[in-house]
Protein backbone atom coordinates (compact mmCIF):
# COMPACT_ATOMS: atom_id res chain seq x y z
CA UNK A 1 100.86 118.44 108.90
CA UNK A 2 99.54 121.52 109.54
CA UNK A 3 95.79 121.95 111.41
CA UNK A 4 93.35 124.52 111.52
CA UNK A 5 89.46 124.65 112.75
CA UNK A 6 87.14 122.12 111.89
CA UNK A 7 83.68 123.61 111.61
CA UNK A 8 81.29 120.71 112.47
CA UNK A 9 78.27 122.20 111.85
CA UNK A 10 77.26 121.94 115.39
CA UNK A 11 77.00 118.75 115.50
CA UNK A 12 77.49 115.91 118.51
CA UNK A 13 79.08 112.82 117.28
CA UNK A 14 78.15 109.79 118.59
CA UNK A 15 80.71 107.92 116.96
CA UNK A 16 84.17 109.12 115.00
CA UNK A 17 85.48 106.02 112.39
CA UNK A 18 89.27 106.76 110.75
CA UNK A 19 91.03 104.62 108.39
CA UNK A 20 94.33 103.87 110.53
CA UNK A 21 96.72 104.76 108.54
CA UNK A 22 98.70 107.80 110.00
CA UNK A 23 97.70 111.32 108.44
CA UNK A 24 94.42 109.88 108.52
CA UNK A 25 95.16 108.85 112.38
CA UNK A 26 96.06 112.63 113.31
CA UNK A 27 93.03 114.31 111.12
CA UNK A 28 90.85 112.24 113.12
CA UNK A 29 92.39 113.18 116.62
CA UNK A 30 92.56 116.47 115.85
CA UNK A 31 88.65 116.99 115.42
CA UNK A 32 87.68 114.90 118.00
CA UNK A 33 87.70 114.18 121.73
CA UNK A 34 86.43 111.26 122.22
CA UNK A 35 87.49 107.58 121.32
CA UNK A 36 88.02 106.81 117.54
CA UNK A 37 87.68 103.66 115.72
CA UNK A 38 90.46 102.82 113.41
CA UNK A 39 90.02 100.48 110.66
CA UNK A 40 92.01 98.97 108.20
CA UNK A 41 88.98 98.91 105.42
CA UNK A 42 88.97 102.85 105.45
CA UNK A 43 92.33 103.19 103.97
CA UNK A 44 92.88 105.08 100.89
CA UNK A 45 93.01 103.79 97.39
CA UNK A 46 96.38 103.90 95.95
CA UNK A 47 97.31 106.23 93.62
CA UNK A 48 98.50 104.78 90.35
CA UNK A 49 101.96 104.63 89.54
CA UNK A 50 103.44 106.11 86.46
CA UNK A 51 107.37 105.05 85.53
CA UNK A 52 108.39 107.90 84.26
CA UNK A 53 109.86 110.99 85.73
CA UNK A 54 107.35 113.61 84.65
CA UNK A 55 106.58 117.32 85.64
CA UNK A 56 103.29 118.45 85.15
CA UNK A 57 101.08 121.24 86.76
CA UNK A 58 98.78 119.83 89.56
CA UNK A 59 96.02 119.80 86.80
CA UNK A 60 97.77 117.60 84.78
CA UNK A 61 98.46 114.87 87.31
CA UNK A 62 94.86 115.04 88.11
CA UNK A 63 93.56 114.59 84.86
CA UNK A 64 96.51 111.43 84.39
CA UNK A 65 95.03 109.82 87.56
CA UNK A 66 91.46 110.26 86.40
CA UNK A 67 92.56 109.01 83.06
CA UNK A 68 94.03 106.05 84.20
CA UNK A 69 91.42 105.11 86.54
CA UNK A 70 89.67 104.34 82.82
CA UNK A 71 92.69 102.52 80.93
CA UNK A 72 94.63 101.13 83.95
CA UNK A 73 93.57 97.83 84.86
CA UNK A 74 95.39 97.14 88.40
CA UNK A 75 94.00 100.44 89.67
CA UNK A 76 90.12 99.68 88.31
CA UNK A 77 90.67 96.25 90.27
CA UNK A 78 92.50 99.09 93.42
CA UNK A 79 89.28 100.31 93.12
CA UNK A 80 86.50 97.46 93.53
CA UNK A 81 88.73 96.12 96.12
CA UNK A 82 88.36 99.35 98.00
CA UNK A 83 84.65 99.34 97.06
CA UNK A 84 84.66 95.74 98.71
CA UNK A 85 85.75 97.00 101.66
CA UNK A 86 83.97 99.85 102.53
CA UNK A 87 80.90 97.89 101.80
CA UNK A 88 81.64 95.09 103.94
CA UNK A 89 82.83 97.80 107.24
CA UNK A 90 79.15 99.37 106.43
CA UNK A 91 77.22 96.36 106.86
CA UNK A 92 79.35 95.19 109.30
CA UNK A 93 80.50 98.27 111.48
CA UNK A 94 78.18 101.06 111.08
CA UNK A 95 74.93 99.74 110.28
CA UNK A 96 73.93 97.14 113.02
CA UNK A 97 74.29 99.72 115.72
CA UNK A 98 72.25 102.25 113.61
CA UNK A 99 69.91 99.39 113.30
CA UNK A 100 69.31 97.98 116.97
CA UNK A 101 66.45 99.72 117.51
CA UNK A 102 64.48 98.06 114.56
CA UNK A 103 65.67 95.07 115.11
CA UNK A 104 62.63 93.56 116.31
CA UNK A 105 61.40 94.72 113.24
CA UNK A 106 63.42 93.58 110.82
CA UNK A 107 65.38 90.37 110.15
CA UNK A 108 68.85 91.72 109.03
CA UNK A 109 70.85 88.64 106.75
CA UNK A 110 74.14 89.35 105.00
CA UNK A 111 73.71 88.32 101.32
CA UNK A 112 76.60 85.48 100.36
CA UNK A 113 77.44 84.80 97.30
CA UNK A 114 76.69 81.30 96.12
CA UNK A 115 80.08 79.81 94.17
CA UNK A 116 79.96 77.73 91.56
């Protein structure tokens, strides 16, 4: 990996979440000081695979990937799965320390779904 400057914008982080999955791992230490978070739930989505030995210009494997994000059906199901879980680390992980301030303003419930 190769790293360069990180313009922040100025801003002080309170807080620095990473998925914990390697490069991801290293961006994250590389931009900032302080302790990082590493979850599981911010990993990426996997590409699709294709089984055949292609060579394509960069544009064309992007436009295959977006395609097949449409047709493919185990990487639309990738895809609410990682939907799922980002979800779930936002309710979870993020937004009750955002929220304990209000919190004797507000009632905060987790919606479960009913099965059946």
């Amino acid at each position: 990996m190769e790293f360069g400057e990180t313009d922040l914008g100025g801003i002080e982080w309170q807080r620095c979440c990473s998925s914990d999955l390697t490069r991801a791992a290293q961006t994250a230490k590389s931009i900032y000081a302080g302790t990082i978070e590493f979850h599981p739930a911010l990993r990426e989505v996997p590409a699709p695979s294709f089984h055949r030995n292609l060579k394509i210009p960069f544009i064309g494997w992007a436009m295959l990937i977006r395609w097949s994000w449409l047709v493919n059906r185990q990487t639309r199901m990738n895809l609410k799965h990682a939907e799922a879980r980002v979800k779930t680390f936002l309710d979870e992980i993020v937004l009750p320390p955002l929220l304990l301030p209000y919190r004797r303003f507000f009632h905060i419930t987790r919606a479960v779904p009913q099965s059946g």
